[in-house]
C-alpha atoms as a PDB file:
ATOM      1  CA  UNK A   1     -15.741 147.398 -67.168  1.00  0.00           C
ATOM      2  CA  UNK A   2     -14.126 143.868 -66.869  1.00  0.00           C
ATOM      3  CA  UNK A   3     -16.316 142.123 -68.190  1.00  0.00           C
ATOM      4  CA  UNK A   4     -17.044 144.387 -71.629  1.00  0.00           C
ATOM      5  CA  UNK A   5     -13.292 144.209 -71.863  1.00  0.00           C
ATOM      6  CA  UNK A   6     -13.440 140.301 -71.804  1.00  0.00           C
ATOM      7  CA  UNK A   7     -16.431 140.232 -74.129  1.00  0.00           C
ATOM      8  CA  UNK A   8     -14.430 143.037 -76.500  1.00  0.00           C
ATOM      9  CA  UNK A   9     -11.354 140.572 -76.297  1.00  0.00           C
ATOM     10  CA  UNK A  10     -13.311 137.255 -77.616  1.00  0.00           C
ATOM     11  CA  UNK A  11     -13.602 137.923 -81.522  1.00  0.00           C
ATOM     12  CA  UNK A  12     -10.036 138.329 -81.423  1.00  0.00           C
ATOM     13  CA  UNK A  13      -8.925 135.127 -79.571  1.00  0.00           C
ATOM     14  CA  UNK A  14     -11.316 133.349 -81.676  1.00  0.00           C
ATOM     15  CA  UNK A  15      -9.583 134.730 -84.956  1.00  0.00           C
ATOM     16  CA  UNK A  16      -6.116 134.052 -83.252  1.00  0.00           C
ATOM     17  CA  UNK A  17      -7.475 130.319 -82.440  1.00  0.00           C
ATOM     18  CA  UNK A  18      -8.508 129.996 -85.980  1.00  0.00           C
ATOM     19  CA  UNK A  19      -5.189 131.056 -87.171  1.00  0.00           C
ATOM     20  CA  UNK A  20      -3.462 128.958 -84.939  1.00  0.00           C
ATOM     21  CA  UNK A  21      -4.850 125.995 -86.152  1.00  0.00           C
ATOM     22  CA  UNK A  22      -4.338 126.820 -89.888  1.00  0.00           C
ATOM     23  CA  UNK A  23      -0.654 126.916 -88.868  1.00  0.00           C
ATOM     24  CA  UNK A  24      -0.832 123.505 -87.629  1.00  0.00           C
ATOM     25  CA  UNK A  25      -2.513 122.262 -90.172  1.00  0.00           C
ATOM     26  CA  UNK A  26      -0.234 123.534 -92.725  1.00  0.00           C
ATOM     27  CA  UNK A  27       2.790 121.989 -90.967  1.00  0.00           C
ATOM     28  CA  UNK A  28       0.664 118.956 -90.876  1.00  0.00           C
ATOM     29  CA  UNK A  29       0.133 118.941 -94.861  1.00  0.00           C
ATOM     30  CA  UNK A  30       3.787 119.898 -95.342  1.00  0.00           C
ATOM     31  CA  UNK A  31       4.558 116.316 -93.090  1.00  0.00           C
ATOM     32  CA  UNK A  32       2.567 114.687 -95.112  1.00  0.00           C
ATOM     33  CA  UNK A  33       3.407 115.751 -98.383  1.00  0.00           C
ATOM     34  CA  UNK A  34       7.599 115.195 -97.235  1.00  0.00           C
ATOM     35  CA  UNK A  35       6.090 111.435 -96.014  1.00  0.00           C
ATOM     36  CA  UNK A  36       4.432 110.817 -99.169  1.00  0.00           C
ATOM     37  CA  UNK A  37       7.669 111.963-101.624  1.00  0.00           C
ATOM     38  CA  UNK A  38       9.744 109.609 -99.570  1.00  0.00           C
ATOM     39  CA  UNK A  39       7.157 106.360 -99.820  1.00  0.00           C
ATOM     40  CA  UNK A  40       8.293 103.575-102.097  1.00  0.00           C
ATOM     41  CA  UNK A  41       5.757 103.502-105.666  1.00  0.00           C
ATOM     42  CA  UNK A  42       3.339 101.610-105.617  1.00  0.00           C
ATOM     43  CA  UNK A  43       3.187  98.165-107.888  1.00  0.00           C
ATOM     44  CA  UNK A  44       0.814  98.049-110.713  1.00  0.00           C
ATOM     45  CA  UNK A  45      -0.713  94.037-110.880  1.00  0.00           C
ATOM     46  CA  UNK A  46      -2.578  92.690-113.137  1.00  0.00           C
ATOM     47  CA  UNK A  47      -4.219  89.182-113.537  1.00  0.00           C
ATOM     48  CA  UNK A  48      -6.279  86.864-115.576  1.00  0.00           C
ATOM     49  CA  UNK A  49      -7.196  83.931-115.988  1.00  0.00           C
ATOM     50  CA  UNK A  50      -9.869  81.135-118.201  1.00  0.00           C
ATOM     51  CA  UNK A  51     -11.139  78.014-117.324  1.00  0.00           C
ATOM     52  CA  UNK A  52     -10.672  76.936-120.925  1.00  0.00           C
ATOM     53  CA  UNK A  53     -12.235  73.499-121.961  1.00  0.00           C
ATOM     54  CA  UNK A  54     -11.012  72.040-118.547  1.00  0.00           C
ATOM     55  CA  UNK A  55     -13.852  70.790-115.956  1.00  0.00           C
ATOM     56  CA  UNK A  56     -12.147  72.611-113.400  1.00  0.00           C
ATOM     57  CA  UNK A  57      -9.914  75.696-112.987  1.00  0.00           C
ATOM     58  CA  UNK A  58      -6.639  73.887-111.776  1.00  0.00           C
ATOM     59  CA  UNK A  59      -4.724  76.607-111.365  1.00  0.00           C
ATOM     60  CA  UNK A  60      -4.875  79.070-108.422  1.00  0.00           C
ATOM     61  CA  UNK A  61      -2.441  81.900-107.548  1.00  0.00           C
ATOM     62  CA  UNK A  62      -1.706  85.084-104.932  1.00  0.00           C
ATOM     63  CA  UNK A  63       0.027  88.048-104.903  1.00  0.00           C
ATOM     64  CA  UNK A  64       0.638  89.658-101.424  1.00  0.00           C
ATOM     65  CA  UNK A  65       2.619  93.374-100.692  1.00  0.00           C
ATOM     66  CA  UNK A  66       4.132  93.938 -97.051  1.00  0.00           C
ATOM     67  CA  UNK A  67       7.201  95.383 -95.593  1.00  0.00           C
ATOM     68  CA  UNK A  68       9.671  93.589 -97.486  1.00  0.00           C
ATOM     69  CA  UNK A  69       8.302  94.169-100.981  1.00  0.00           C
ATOM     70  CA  UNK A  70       5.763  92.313-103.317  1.00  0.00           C
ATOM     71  CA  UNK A  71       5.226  88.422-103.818  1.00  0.00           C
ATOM     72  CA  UNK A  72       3.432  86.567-106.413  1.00  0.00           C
ATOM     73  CA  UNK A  73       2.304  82.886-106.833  1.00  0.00           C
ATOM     74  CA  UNK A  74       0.942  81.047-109.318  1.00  0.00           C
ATOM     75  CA  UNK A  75       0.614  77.231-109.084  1.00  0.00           C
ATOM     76  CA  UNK A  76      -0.698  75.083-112.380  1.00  0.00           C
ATOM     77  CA  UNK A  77      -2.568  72.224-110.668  1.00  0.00           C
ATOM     78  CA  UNK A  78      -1.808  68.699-113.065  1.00  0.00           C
ATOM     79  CA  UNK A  79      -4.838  68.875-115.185  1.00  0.00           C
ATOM     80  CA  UNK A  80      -4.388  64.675-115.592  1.00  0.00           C
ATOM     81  CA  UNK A  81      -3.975  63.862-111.876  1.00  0.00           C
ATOM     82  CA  UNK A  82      -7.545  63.938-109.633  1.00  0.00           C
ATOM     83  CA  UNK A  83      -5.421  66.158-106.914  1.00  0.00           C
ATOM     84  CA  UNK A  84      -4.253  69.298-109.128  1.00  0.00           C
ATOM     85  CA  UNK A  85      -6.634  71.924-107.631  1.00  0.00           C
ATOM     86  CA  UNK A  86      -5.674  70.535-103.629  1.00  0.00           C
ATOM     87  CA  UNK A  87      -1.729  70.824-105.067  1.00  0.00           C
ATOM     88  CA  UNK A  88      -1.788  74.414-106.841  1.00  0.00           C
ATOM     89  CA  UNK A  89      -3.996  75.846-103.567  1.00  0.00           C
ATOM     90  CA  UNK A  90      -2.118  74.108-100.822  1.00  0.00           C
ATOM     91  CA  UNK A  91       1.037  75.566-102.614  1.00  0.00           C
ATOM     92  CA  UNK A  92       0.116  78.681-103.257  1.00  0.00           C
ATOM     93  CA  UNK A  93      -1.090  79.127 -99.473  1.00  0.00           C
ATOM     94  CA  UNK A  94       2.289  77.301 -98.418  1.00  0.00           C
ATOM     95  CA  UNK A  95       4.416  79.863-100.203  1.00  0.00           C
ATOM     96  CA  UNK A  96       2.263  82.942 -98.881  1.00  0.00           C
ATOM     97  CA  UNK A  97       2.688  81.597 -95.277  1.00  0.00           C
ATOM     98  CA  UNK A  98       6.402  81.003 -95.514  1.00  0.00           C
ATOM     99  CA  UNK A  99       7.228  84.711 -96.900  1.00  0.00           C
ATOM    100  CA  UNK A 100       4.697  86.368 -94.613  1.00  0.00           C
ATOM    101  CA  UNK A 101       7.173  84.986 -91.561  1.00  0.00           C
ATOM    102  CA  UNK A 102      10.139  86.200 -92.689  1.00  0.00           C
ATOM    103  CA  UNK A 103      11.478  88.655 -90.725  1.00  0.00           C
ATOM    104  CA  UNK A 104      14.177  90.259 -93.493  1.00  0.00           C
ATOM    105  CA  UNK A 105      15.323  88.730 -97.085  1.00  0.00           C
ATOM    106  CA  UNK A 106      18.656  87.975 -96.135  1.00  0.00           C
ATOM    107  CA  UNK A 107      18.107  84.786 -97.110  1.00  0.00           C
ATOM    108  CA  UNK A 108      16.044  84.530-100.024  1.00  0.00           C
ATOM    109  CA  UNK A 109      17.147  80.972-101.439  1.00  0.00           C
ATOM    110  CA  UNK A 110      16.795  79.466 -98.031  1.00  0.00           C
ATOM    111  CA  UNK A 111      12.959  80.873 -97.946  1.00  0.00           C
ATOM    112  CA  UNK A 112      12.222  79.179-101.526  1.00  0.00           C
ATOM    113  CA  UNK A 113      13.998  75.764-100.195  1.00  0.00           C
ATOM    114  CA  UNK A 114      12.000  75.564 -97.240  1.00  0.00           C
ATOM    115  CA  UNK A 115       8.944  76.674 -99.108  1.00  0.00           C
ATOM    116  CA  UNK A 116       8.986  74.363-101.588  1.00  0.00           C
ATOM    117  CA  UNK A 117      10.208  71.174 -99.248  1.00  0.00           C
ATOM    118  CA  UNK A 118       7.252  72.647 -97.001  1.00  0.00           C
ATOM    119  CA  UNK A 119       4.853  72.507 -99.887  1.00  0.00           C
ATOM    120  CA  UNK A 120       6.127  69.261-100.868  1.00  0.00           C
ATOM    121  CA  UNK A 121       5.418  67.670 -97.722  1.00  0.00           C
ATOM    122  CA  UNK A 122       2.354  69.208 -97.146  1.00  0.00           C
ATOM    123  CA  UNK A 123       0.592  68.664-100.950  1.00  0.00           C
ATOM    124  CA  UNK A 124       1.686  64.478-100.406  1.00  0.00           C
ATOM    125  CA  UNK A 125      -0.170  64.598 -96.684  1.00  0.00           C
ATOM    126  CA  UNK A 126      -3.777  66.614 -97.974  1.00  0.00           C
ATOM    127  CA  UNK A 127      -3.709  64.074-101.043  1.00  0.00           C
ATOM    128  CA  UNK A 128      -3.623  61.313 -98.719  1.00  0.00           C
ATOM    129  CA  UNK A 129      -2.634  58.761-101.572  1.00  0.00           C
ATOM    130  CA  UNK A 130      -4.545  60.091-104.307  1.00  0.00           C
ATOM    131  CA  UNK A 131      -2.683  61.485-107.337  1.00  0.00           C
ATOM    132  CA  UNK A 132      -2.160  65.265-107.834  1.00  0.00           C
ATOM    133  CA  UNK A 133       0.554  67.532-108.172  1.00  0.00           C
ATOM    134  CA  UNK A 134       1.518  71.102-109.345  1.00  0.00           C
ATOM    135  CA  UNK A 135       4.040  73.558-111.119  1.00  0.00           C
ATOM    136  CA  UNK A 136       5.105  76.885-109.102  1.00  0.00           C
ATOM    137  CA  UNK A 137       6.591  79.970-110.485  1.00  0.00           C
ATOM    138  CA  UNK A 138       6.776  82.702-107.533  1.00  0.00           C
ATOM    139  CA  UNK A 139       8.676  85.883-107.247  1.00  0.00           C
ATOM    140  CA  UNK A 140       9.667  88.383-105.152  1.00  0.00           C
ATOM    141  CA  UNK A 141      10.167  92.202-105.616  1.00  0.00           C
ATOM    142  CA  UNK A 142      11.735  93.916-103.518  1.00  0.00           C
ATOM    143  CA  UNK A 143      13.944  97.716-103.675  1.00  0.00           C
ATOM    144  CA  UNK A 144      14.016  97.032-107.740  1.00  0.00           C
ATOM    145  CA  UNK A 145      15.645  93.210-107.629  1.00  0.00           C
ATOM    146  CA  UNK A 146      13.400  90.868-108.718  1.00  0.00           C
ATOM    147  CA  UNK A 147      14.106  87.337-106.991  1.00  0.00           C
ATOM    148  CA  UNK A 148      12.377  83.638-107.923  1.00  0.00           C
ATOM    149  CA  UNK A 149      11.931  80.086-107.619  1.00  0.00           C
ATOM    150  CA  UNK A 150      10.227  77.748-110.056  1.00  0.00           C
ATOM    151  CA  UNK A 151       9.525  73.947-110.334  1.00  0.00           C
ATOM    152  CA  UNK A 152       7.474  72.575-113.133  1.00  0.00           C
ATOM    153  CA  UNK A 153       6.806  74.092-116.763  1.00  0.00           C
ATOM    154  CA  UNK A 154       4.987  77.571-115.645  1.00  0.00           C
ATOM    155  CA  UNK A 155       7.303  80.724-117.078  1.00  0.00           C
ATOM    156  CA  UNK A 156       8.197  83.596-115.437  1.00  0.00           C
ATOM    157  CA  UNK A 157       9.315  86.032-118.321  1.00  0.00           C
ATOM    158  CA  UNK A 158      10.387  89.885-118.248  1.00  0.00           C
ATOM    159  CA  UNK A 159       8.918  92.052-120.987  1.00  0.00           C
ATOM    160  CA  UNK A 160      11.191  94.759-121.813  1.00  0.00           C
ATOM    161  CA  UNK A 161      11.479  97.453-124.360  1.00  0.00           C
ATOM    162  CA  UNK A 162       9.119  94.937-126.776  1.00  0.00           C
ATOM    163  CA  UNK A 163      10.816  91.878-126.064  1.00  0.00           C
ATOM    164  CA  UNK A 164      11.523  88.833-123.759  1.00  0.00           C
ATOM    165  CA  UNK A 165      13.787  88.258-121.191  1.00  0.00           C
ATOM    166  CA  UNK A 166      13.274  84.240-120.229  1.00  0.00           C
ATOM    167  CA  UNK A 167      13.750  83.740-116.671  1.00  0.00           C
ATOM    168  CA  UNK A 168      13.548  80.220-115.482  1.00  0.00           C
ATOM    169  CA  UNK A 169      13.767  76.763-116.891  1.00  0.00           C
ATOM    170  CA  UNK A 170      11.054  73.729-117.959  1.00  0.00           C
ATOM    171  CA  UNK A 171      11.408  70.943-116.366  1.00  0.00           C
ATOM    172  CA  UNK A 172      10.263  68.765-118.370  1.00  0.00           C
ATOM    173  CA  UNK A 173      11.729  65.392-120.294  1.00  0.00           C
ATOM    174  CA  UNK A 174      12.844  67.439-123.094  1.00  0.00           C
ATOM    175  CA  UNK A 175      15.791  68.973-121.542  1.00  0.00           C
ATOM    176  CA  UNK A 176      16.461  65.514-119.848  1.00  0.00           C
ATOM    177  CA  UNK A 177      16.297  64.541-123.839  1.00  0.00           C
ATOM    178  CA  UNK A 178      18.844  67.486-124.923  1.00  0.00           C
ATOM    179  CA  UNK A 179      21.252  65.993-122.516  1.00  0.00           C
ATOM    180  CA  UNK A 180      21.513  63.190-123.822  1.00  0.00           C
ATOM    181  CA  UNK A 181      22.035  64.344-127.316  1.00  0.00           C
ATOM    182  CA  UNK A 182      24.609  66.165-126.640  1.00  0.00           C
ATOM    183  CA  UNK A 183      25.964  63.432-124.662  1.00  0.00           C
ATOM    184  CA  UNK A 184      25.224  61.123-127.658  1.00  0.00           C
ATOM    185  CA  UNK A 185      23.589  58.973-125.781  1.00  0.00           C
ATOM    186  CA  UNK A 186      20.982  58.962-128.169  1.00  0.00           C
ATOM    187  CA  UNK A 187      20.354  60.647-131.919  1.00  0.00           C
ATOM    188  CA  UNK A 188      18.962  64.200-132.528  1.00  0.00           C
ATOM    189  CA  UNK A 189      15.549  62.193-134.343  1.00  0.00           C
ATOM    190  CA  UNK A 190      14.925  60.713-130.624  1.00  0.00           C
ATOM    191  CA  UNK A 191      15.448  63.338-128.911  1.00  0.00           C
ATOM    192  CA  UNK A 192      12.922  65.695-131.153  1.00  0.00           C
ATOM    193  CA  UNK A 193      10.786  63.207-131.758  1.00  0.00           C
ATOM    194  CA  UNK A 194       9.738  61.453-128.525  1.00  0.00           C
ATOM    195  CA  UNK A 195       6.423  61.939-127.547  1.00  0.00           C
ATOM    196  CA  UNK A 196       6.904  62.153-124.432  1.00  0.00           C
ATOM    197  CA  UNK A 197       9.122  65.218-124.163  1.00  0.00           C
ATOM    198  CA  UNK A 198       6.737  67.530-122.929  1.00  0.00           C
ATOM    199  CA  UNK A 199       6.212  65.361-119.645  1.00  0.00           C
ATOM    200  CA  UNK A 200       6.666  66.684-116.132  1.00  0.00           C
ATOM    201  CA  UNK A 201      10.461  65.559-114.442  1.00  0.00           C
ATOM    202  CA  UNK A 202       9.611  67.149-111.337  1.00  0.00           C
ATOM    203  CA  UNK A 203       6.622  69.063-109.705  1.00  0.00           C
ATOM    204  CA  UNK A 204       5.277  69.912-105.999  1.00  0.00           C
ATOM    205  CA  UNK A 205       3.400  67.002-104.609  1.00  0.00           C
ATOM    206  CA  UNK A 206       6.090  64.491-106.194  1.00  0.00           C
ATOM    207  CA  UNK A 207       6.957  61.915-103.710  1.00  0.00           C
ATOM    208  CA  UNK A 208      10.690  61.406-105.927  1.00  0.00           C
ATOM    209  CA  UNK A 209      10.642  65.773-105.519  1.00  0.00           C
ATOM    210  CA  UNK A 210      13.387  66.947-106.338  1.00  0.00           C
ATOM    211  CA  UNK A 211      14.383  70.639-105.710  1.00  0.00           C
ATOM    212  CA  UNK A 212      13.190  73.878-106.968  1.00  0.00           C
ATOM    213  CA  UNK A 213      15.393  75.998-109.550  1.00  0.00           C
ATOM    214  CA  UNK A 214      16.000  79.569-107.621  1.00  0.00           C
ATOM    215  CA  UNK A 215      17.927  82.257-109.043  1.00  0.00           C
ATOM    216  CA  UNK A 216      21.742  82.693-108.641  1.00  0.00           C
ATOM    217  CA  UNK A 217      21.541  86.323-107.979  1.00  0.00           C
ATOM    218  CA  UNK A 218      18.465  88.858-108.239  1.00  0.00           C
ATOM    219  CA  UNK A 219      17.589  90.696-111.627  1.00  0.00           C
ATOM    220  CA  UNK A 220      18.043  94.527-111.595  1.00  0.00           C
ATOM    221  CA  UNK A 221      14.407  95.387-112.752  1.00  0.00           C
ATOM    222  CA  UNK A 222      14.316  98.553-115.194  1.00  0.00           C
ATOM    223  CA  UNK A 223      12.120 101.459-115.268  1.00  0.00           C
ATOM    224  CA  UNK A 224       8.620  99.924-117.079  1.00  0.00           C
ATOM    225  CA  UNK A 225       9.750  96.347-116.740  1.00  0.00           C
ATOM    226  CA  UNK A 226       6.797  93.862-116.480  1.00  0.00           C
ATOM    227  CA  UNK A 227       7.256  90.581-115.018  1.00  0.00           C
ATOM    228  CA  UNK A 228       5.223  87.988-115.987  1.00  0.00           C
ATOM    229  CA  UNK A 229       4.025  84.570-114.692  1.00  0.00           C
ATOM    230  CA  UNK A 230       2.075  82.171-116.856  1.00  0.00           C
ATOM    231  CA  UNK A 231       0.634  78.903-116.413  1.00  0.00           C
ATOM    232  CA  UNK A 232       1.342  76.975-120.100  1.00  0.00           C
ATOM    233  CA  UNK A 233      -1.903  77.266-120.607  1.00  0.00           C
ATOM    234  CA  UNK A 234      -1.357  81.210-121.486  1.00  0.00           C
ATOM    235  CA  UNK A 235       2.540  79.881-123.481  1.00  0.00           C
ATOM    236  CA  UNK A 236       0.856  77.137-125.370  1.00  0.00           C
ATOM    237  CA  UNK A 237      -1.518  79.254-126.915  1.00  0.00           C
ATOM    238  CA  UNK A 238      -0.169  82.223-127.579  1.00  0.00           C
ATOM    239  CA  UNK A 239       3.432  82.401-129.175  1.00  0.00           C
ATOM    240  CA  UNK A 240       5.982  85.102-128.077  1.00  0.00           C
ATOM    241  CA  UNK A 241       4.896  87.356-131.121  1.00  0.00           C
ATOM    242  CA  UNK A 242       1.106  87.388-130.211  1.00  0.00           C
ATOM    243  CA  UNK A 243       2.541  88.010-126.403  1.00  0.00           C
ATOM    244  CA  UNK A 244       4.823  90.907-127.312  1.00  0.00           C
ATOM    245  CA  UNK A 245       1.917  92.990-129.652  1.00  0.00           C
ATOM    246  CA  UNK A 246      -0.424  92.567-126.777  1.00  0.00           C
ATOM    247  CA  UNK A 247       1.936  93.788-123.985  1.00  0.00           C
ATOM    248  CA  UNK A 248       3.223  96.817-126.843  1.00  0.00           C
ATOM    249  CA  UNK A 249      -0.653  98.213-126.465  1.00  0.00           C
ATOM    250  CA  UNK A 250      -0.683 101.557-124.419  1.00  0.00           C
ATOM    251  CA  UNK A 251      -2.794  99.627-121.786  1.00  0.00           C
ATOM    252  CA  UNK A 252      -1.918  99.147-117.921  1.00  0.00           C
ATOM    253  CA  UNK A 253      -0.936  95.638-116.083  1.00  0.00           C
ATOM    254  CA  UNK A 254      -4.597  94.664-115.255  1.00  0.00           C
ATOM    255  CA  UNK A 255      -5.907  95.195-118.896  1.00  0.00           C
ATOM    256  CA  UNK A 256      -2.865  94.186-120.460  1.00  0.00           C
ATOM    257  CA  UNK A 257      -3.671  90.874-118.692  1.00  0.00           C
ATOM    258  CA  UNK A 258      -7.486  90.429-119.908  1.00  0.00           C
ATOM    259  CA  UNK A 259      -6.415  91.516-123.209  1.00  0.00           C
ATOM    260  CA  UNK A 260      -3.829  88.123-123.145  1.00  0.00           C
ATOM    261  CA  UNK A 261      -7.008  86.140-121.338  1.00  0.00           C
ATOM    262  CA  UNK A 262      -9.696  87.279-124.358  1.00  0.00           C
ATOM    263  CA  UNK A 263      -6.813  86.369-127.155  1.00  0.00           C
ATOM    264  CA  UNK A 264      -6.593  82.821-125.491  1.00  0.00           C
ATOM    265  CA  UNK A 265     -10.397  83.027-125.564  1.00  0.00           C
ATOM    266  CA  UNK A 266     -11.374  83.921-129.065  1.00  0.00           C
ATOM    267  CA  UNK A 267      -9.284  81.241-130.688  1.00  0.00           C
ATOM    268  CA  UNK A 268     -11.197  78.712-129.556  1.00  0.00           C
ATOM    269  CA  UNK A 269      -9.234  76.257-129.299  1.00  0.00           C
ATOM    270  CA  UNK A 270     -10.852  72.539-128.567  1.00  0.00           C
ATOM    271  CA  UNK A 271      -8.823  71.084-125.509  1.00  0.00           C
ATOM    272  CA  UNK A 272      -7.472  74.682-124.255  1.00  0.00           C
ATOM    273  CA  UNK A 273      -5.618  74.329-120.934  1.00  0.00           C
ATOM    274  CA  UNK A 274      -6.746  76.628-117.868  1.00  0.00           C
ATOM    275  CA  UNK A 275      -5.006  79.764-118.176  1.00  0.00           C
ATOM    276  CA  UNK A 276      -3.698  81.985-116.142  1.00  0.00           C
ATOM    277  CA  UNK A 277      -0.790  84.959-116.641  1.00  0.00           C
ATOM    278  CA  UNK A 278      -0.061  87.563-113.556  1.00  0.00           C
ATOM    279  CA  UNK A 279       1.615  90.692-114.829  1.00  0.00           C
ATOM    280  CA  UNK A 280       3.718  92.789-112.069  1.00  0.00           C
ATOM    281  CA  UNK A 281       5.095  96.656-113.134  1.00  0.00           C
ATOM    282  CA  UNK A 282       6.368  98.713-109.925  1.00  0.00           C
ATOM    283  CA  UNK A 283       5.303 102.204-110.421  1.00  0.00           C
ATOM    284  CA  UNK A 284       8.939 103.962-111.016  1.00  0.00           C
END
């Protein structure tokens, strides 16, 4: 008798069992789905990049997502000094070391200092007296502020609601040049007209290295932003116009980006400069 009642009572602990565990896994999925809703978006990136008519891509770049938000590097290796491809990759790698040790962004213009000076230092000892050198944009995103450092003539830009929002600086003898106009140190004819405006004033790997320009305070980032970095090889070719149509195409960061590369591509041009253009938009 106790042991039919036993064997009468299993069908029913198995279907309380089974029910059981649908309970738990329904609280489960209901965690999960509460975890999810509360998780930061995730960043949309897109890259390219063209070798052009160069011997050697010269420009290398990163862009690296942790704790404290998203960072992205790109370095445009001197195409005329022997050392441009050891400068842009050493810098790159400096720059993704430095912010992968930081414990908080309290200090984000002390991080870009050190980075840079670290880069510096570092680019000067792997050349060991051979010439090279490199530009740097980088940025970080982080809670919707958009932070950065740049040295060199590489662009960070922001494309929003069909236009451009420049970001950082050139350095580059022209704006040594403007100064002086407006100084009247020299005429507006010399200052146009030299040849050598469009020269490098200060770069990583520089043994007279200057300082890197950082931002005074971070950039609120709107909803459908995209930040941009390009090498000049993407802002020589392509004017702001050309830029702005391509971006305006109902197409996401990573073929937004080719779509810039294969522009570059098909135009041909003779001595065309390595190219390379990262495109950030954080997922809203």
């Amino acid at each position: 008798m106790s042991i039919l009642t036993q064997q009468g009572l299993t069908p029913y602990k198995i279907v309380l069992g089974l029910t059981f565990l649908i309970f738990v896994l329904l609280i489960i999925r209901a965690c999960l789905k509460g975890t999810q809703s509360k998780m930061k978006p995730s960043m949309e990136i897109g890259n390219g990049q063209t070798i052009g008519q160069r011997v050697e891509q010269d420009d290398y770049f990163a862009t690296i997502m942790n704790s404290h938000g998203t960072i992205s590097v790109l370095a445009d290796g001197i195409s005329g000094l022997s050392g441009g491809r050891v400068a842009s990759t050493q810098a790159v790698t400096t720059f993704v070391k430095e912010f992968l040790k930081l414990e908080n962004l309290t200090d984000i213009s002390g991080y870009f200092t050190k980075a840079a000076r670290v880069s510096n230092t570092e680019i000067i000892r792997s050349l060991k007296g051979v010439q090279g050198g490199t530009t740097l944009v980088a940025v970080i995103i982080s809670e919707g502020l958009l932070y950065w450092g740049a040295v060199g003539d590489s662009l960070i830009k922001i494309f929003r609601n069909g236009e451009f929002i420049d970001v950082n600086h050139k350095h580059i003898l022209e704006a040594v040049l403007e100064e002086r106009y407006v100084s009247r140190e020299i005429t507006k004819d010399e200052a146009l007209d030299s040849p050598m405006k469009n020269q490098l004033v200060n770069y990583l790997g520089y043994e007279a290295f200057k300082n890197i320009e950082i931002c005074q305070k971070p950039i609120h980032l709107q909803k459908l932003d995209r930040v941009l970095l390009c090498s000049d090889g993407v802002t020589n070719t392509l004017t702001e116009v050309e830029l702005e149509q391509l971006l305006s195409l109902p197409l996401n960061a990573y073929d937004a980006a080719q779509a810039i590369i294969e522009a570059i591509e098909q135009k041909e041009i003779k001595h065309q400069d390595n190219a390379t253009i990262i495109i950030l938009e954080k997922g809203w």
